[in-house]
Protein backbone atom coordinates (compact mmCIF):
# COMPACT_ATOMS: atom_id res chain seq x y z
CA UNK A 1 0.00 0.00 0.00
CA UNK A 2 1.22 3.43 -0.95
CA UNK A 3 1.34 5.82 2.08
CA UNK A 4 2.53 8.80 -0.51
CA UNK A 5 -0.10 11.52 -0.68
CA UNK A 6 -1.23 11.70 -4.26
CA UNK A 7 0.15 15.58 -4.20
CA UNK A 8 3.30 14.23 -3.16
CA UNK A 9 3.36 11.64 -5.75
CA UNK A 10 5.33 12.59 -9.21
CA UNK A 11 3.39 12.85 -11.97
CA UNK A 12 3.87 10.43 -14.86
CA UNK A 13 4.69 10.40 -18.57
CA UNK A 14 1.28 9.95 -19.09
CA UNK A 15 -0.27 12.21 -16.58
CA UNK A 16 1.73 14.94 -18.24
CA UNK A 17 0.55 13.95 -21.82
CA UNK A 18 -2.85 14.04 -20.19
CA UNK A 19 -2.12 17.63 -18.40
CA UNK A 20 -1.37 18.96 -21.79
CA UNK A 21 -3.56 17.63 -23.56
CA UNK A 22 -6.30 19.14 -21.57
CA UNK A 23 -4.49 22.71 -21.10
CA UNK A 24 -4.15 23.30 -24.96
CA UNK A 25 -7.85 22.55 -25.47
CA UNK A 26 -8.18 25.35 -22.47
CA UNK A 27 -5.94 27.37 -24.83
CA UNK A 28 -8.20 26.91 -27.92
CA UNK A 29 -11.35 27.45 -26.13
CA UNK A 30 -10.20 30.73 -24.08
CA UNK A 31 -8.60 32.60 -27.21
CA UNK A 32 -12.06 31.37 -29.33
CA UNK A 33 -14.10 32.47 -26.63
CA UNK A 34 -12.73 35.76 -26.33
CA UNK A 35 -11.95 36.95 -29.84
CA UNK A 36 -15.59 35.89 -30.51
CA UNK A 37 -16.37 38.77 -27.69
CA UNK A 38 -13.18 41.45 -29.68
CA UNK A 39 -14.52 40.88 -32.83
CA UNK A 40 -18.26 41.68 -31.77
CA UNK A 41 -16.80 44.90 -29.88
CA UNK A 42 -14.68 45.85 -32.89
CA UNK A 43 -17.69 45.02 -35.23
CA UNK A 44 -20.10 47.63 -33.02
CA UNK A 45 -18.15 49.80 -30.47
CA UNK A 46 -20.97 51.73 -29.60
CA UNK A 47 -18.62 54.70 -29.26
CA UNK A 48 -16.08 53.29 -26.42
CA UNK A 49 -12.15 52.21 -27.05
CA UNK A 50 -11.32 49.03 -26.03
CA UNK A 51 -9.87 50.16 -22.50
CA UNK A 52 -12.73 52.39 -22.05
CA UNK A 53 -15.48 49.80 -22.37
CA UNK A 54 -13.32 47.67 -19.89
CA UNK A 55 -13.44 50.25 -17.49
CA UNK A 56 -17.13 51.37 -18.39
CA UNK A 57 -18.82 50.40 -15.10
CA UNK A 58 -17.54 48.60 -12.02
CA UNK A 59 -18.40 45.07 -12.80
CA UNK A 60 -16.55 45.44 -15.77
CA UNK A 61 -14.07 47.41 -14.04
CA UNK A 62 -13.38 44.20 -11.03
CA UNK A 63 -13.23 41.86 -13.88
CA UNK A 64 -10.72 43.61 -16.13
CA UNK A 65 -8.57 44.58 -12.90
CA UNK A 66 -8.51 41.51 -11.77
CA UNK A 67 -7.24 40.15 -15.22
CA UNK A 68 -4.60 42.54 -15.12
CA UNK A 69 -3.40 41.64 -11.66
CA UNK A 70 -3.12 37.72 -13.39
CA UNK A 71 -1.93 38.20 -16.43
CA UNK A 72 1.37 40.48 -14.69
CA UNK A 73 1.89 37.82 -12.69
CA UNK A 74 1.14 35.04 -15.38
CA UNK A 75 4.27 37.06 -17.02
CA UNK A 76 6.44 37.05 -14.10
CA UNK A 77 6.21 32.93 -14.17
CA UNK A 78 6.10 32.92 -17.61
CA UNK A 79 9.88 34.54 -18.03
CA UNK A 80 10.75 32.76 -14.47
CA UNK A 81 9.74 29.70 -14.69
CA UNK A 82 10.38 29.75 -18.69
CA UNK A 83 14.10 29.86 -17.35
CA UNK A 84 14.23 27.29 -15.32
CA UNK A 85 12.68 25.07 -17.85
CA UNK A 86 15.26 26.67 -20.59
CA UNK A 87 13.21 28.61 -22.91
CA UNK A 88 15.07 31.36 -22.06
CA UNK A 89 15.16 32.38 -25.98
CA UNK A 90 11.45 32.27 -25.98
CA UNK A 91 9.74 32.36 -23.31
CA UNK A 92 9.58 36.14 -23.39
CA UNK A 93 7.14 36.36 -26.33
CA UNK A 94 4.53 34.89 -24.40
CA UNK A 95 4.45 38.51 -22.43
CA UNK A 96 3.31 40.13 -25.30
CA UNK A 97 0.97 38.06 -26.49
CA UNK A 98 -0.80 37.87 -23.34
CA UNK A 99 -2.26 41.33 -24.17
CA UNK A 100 -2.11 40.95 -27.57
CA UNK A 101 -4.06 37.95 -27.90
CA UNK A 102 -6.07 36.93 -24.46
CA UNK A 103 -4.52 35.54 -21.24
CA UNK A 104 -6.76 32.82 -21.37
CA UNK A 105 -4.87 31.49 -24.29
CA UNK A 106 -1.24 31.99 -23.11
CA UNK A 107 -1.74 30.73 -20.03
CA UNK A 108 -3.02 26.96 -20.58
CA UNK A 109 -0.59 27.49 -23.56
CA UNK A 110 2.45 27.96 -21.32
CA UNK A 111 0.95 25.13 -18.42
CA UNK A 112 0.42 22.84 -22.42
CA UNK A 113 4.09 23.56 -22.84
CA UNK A 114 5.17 23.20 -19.44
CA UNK A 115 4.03 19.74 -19.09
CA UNK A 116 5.25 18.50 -22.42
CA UNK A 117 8.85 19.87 -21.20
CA UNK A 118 8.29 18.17 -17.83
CA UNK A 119 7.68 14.84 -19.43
CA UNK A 120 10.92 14.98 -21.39
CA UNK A 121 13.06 14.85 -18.22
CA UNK A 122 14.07 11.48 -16.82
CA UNK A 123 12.41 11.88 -13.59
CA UNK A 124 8.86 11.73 -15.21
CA UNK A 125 9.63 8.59 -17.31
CA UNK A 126 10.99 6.65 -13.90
CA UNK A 127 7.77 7.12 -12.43
């Protein structure tokens, strides 16, 4: 019987092909979801910029502060963590295409990433 707790447990080969698999279909469904809502805004503005209709009341204003808050900090561990994992050459574009694109894409993208790079190493195909 395994005493390990399952959080303590590494995860293996094919947990991470799993992990991935299931963050890049986050990745397609958060940058379709919200170019779906950028191209309606673009398509009828209804007079506000972008940033302006973000800020336009203060539900609106909560959710789009909050997202800043994350997607700084999804940057941070993006170029940190990108580092460790040695994508220092590239992990830095991600940063731009957070606001470029949608954080809800880059973000599963990165995790997508992350856990294909993670099964690569020799301690995920011991376990």
């Amino acid at each position: 019987m395994n005493t390990t707790p399952a959080s303590a447990r590494p995860t293996t080969g094919r947990g991470h092909l799993t992990l991935a698999v299931i963050w890049s279909v986050l990745a397609l469904v958060g940058v379709t979801a919200t170019w779906a809502f950028i191209v309606q805004f673009f398509a009828d503005p209804q007079g506000l910029g972008y940033v302006e209709a973000c800020f336009d009341n203060p539900a609106s204003s909560s959710a789009a502060a909050d997202v800043l808050v994350v997607a700084v900090a999804a940057c941070l561990l993006f170029v940190v963590e990108g580092r460790r994992l040695g994508w220092s050459r590239w992990s830095w574009l991600l940063v731009p295409a957070t606001f470029a694109i949608a954080l809800a894409f880059t973000f599963p993208l990165f995790l997508a990433l992350r856990e294909l790079t993670l099964r690569r190493r020799p301690s995920a195909r011991q376990a």
